[in-house]
C-alpha atoms as a PDB file:
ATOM      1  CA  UNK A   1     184.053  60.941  55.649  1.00  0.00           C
ATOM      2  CA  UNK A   2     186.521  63.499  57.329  1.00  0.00           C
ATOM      3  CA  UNK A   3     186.132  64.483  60.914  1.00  0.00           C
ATOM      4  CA  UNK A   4     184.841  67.773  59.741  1.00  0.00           C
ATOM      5  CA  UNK A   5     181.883  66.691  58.096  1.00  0.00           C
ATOM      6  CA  UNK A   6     181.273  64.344  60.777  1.00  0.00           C
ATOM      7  CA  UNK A   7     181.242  67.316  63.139  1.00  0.00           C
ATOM      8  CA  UNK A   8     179.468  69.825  60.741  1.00  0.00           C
ATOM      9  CA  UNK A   9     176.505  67.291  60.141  1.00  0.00           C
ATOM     10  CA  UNK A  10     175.971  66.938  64.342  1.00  0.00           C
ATOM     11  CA  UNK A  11     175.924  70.863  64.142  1.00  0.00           C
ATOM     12  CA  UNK A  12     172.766  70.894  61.760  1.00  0.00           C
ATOM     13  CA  UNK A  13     171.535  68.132  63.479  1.00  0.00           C
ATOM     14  CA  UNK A  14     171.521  69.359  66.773  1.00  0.00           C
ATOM     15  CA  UNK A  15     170.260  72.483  65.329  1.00  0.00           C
ATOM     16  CA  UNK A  16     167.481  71.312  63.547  1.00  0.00           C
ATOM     17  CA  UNK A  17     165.984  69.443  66.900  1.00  0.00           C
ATOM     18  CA  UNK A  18     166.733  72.854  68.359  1.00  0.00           C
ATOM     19  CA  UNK A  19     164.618  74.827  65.831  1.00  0.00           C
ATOM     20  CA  UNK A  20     161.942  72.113  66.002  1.00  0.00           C
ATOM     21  CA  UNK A  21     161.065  72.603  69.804  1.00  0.00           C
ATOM     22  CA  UNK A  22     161.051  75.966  69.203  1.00  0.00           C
ATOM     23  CA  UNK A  23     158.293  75.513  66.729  1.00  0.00           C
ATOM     24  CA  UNK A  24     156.767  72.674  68.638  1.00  0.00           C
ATOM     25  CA  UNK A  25     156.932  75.508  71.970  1.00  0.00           C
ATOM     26  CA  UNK A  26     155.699  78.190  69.767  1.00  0.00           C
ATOM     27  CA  UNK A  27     152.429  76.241  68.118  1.00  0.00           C
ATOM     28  CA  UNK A  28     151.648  75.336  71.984  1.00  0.00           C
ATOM     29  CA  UNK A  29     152.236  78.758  73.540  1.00  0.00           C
ATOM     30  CA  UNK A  30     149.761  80.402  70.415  1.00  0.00           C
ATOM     31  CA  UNK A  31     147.089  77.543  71.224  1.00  0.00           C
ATOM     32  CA  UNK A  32     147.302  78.101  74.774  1.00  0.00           C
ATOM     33  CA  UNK A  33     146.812  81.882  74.554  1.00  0.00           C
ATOM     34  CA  UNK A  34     143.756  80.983  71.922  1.00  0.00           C
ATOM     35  CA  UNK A  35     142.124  78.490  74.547  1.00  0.00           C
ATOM     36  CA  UNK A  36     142.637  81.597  77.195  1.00  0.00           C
ATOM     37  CA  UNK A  37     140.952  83.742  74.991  1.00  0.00           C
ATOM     38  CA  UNK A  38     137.859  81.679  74.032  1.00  0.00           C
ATOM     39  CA  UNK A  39     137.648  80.634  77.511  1.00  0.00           C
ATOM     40  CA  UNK A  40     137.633  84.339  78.818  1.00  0.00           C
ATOM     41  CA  UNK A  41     134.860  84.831  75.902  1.00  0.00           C
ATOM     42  CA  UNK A  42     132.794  82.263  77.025  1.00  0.00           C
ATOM     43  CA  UNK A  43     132.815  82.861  80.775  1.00  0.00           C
ATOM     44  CA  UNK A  44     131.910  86.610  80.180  1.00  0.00           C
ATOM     45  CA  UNK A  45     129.078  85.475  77.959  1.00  0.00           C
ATOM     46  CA  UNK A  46     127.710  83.216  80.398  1.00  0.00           C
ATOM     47  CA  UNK A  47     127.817  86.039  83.201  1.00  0.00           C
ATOM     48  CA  UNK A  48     126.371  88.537  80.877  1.00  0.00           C
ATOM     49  CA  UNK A  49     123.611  86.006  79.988  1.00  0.00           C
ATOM     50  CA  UNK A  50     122.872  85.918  83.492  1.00  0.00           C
ATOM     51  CA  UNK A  51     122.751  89.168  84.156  1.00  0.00           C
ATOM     52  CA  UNK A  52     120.352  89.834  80.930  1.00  0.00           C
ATOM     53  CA  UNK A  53     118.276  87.087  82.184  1.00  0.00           C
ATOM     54  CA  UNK A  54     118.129  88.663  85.976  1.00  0.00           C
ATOM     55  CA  UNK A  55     118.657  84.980  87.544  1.00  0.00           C
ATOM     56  CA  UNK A  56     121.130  86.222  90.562  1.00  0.00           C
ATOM     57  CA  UNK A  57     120.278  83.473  93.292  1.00  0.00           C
ATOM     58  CA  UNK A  58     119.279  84.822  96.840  1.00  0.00           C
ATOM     59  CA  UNK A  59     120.044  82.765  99.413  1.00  0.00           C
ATOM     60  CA  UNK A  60     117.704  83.890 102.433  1.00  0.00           C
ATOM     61  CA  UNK A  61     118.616  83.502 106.321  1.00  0.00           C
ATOM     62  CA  UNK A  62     116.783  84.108 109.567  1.00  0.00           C
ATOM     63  CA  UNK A  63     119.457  85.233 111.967  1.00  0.00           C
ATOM     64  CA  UNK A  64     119.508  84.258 115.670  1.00  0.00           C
ATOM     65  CA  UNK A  65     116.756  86.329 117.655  1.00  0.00           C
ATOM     66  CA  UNK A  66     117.153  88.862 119.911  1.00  0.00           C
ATOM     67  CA  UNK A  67     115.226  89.576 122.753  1.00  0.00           C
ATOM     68  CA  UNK A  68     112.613  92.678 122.992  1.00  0.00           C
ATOM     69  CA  UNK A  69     113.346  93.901 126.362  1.00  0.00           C
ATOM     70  CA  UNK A  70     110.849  93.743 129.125  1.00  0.00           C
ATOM     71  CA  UNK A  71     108.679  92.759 126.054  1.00  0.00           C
ATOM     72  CA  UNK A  72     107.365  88.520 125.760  1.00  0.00           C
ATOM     73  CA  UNK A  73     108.629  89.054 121.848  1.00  0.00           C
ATOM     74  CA  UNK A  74     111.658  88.473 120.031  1.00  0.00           C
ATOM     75  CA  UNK A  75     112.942  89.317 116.796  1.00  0.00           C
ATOM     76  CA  UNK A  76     114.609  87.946 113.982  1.00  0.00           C
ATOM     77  CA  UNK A  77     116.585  89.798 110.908  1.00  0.00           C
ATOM     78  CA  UNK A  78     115.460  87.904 107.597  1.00  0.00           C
ATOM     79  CA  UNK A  79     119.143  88.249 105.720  1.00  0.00           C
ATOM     80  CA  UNK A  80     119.491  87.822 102.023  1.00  0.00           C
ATOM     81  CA  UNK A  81     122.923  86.746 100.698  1.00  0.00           C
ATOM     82  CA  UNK A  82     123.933  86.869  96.949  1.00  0.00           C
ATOM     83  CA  UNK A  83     125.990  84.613  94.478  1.00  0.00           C
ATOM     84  CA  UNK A  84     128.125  88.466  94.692  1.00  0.00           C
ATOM     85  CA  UNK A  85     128.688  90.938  97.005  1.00  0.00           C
ATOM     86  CA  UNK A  86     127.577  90.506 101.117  1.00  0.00           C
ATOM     87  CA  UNK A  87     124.050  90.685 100.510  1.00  0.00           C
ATOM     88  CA  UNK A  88     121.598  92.207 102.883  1.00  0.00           C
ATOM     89  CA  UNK A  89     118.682  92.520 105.621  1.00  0.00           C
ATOM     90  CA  UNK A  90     115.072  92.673 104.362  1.00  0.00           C
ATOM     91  CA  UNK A  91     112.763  92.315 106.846  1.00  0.00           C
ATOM     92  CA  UNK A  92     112.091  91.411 110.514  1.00  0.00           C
ATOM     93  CA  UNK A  93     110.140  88.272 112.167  1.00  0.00           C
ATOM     94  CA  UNK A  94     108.419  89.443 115.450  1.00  0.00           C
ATOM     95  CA  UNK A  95     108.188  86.165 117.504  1.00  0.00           C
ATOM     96  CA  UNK A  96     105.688  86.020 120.609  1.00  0.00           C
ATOM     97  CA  UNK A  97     107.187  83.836 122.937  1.00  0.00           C
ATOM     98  CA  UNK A  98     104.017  82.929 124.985  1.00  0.00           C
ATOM     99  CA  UNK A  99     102.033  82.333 122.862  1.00  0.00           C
ATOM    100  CA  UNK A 100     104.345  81.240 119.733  1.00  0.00           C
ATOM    101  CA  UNK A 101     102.369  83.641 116.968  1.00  0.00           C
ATOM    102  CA  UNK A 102     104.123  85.602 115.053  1.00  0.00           C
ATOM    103  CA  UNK A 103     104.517  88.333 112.030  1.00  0.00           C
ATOM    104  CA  UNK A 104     106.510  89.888 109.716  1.00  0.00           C
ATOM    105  CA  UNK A 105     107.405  93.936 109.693  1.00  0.00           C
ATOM    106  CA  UNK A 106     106.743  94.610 106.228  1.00  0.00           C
ATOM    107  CA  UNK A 107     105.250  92.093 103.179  1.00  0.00           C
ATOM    108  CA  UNK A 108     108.055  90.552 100.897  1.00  0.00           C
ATOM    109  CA  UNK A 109     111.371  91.456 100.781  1.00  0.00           C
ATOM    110  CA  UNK A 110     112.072  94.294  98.317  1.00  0.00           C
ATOM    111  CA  UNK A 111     113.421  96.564 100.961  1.00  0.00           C
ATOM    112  CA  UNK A 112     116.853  96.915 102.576  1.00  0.00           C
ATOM    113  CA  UNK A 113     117.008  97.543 106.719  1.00  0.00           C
ATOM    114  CA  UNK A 114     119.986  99.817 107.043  1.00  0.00           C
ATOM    115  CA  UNK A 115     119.582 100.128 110.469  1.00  0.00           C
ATOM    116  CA  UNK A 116     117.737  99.497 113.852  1.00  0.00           C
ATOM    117  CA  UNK A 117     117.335 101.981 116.852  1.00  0.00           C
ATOM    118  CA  UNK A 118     114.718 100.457 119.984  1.00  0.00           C
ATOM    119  CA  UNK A 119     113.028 102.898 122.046  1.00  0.00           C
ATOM    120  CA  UNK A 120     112.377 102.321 125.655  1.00  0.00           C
ATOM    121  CA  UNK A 121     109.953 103.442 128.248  1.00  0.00           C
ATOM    122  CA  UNK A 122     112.844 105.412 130.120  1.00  0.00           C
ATOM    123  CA  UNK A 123     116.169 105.678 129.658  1.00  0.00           C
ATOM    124  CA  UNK A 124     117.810 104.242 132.857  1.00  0.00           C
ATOM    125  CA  UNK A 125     117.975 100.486 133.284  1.00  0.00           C
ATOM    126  CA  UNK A 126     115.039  98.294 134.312  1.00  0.00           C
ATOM    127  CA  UNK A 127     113.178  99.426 131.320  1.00  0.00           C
ATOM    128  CA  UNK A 128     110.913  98.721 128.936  1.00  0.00           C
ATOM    129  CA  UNK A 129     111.123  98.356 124.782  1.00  0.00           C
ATOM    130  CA  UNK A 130     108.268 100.762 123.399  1.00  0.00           C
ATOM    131  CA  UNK A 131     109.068 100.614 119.499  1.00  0.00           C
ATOM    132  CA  UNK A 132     111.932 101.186 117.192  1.00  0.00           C
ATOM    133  CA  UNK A 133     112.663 103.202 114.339  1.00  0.00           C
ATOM    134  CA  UNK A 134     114.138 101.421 111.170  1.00  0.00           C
ATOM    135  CA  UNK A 135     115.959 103.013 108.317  1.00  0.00           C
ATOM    136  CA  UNK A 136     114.780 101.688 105.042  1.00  0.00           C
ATOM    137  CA  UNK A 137     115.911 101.954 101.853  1.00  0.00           C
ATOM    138  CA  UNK A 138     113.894 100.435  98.923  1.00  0.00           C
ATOM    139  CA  UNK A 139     114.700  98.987  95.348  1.00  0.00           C
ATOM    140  CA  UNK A 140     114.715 102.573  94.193  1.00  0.00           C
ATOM    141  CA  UNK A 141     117.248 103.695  96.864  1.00  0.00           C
ATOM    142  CA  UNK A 142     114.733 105.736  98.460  1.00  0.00           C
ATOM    143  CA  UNK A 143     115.106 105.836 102.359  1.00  0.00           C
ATOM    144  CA  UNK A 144     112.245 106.211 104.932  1.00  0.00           C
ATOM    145  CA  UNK A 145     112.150 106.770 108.803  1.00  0.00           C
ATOM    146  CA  UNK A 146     109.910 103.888 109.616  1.00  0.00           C
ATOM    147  CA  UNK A 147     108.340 103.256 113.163  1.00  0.00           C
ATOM    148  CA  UNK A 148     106.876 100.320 114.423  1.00  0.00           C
ATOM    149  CA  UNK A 149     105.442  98.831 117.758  1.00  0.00           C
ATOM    150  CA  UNK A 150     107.447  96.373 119.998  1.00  0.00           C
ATOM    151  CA  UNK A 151     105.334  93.266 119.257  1.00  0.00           C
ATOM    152  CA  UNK A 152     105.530  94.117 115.311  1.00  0.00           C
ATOM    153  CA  UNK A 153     102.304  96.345 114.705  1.00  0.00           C
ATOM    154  CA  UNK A 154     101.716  99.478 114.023  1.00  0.00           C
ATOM    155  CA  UNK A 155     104.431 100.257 111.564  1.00  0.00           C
ATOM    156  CA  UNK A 156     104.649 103.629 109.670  1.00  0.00           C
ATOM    157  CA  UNK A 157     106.423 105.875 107.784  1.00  0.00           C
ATOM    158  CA  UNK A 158     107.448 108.577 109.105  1.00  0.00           C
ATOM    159  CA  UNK A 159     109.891 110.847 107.417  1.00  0.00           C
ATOM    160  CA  UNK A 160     110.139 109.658 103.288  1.00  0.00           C
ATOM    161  CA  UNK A 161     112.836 110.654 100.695  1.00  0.00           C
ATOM    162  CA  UNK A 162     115.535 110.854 103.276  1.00  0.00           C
ATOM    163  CA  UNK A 163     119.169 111.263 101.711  1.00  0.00           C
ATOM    164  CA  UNK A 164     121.017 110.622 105.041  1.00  0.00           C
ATOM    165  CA  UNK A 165     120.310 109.640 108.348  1.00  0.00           C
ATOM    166  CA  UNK A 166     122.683 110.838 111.030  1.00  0.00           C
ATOM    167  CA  UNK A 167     121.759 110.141 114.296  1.00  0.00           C
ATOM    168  CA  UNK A 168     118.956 108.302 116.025  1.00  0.00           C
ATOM    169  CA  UNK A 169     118.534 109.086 119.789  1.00  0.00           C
ATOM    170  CA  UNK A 170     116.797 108.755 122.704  1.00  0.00           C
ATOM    171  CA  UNK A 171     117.276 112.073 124.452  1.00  0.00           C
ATOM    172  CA  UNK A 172     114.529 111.456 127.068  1.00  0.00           C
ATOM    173  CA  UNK A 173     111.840 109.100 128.898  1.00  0.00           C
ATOM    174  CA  UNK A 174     109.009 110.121 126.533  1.00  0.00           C
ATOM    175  CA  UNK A 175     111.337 111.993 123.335  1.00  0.00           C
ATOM    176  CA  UNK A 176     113.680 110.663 120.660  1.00  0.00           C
ATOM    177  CA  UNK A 177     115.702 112.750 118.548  1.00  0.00           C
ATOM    178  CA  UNK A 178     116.787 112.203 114.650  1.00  0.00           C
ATOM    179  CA  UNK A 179     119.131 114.333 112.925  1.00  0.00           C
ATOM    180  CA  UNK A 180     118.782 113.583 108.986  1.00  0.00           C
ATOM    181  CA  UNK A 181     119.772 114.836 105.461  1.00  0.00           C
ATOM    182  CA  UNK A 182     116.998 115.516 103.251  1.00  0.00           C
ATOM    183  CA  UNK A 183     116.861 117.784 100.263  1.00  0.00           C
ATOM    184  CA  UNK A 184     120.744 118.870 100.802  1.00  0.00           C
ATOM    185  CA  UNK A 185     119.331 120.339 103.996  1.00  0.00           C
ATOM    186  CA  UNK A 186     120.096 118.536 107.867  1.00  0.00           C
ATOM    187  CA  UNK A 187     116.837 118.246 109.952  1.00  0.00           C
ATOM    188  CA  UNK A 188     116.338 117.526 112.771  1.00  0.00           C
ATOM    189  CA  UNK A 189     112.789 115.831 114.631  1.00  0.00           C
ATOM    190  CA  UNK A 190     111.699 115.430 117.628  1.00  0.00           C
ATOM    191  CA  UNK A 191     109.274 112.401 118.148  1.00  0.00           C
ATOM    192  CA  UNK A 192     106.775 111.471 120.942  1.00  0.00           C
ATOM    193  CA  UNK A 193     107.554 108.157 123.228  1.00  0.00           C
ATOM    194  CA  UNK A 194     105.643 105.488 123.343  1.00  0.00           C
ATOM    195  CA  UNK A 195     103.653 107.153 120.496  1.00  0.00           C
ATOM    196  CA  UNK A 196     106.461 107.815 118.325  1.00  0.00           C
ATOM    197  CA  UNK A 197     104.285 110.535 116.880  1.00  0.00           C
ATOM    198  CA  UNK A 198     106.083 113.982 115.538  1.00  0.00           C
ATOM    199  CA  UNK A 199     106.466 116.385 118.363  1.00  0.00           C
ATOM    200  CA  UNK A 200     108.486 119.373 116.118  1.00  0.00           C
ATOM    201  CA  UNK A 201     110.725 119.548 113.035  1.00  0.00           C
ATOM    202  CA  UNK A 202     112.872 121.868 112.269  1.00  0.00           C
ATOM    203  CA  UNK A 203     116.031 123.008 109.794  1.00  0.00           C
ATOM    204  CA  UNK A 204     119.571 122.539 111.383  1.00  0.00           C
ATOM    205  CA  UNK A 205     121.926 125.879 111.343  1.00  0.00           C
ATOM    206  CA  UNK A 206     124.644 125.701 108.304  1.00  0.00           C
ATOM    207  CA  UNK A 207     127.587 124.736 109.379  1.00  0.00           C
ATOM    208  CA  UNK A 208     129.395 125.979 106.850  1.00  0.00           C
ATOM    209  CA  UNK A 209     129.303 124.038 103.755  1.00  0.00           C
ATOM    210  CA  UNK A 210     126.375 123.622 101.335  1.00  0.00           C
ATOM    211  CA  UNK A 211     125.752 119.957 101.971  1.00  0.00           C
ATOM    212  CA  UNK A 212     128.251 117.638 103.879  1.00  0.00           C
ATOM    213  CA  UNK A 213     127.757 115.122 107.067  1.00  0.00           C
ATOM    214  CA  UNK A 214     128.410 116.576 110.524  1.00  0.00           C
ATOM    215  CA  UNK A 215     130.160 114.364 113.384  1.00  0.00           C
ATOM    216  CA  UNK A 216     127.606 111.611 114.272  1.00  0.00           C
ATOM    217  CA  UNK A 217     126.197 111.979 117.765  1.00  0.00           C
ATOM    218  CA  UNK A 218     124.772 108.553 118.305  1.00  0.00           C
END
């Protein structure tokens, strides 16, 4: 056999090996995306299954308390985390810390707490909590002005179908002030302290657009 032949023959050789990794590469890569795929498949079933099947787990946690001042209560946010997203607060445990009794602010926890503002018998230091108002939104997004008594009693509604809540102020020893959004039109209402009843309610002047959010001034 000539040199040439020799030489030719190693060519096809080596080329043949070549063309089989290749082939060997190729069957791998087209596997691997397959797997991919049917994995992808499968993991979006199983999240859509969950969702069908409403099975989201809550994971609920009493926060550290905070004290009521000049009050013998405390309170405690009840906080609901999810398998997605940051989760929530739902409710509030008044604590009595003389006598150890305590309550919850509302029953169950199909509401959202979207915020907290205490009222106090006056507003220079050395005072006293009288109530709070809470802004609540429930599972139908609806948000309420909601008032409620320093130990935990007494808890109302107040102002219902709310679309925005500006501003929630104590403007005096015995009045609080709330500036809201409600029917594309900015309230404002003046409440009674420690009764937290409604003193007046009135519309806010346009300022200039139809609906919109003016500067907070809390």
């Amino acid at each position: 056999m000539g040199r040439s032949d020799r030489f030719f023959r190693r060519v096809w050789r080596f080329n043949a090996i070549a063309i089989a990794t290749v082939a060997v590469l190729l069957v791998l890569s087209v596997f691997f995306a397959a797997a991919t795929i049917v994995y992808d498949h499968m993991r979006a079933r199983r999240v859509t299954n969950v969702g069908e099947r409403d099975a989201v787990a809550n994971r609920f946690l009493l926060l550290p308390p905070r004290v009521i001042t000049g009050t013998p209560y405390v309170e405690a946010l009840l906080h609901r985390g999810q398998s997605y997203g940051d989760g929530s607060d739902v409710n509030v445990l008044f604590v009595n810390i003389l006598t150890n009794e305590s309550r919850w602010l509302f029953e169950g926890t199909g509401q959202q707490i979207l915020g907290s503002h205490w009222m106090f018998d006056r507003v220079a230091e050395a005072r006293t909590a009288v109530g709070a108002f809470h802004i609540v939104g429930d599972r139908d997004t609806n948000v309420a002005l909601v008032a409620v008594a320093a130990d935990g009693t007494n808890s109302r509604k107040l102002i219902e179908g709310i679309e925005k809540v500006y501003s929630v102020k104590q403007v005096a020893d015995d009045k609080a002030l709330v500036l809201y959004l409600k029917d594309k039109q900015a309230m404002s209402a003046l409440f009674s302290l420690p009764s937290m009843a409604l003193l007046t309610q009135a519309k806010l002047p346009d300022w200039g657009r139809a609906t919109g959010s003016p500067a907070r001034t809390d």
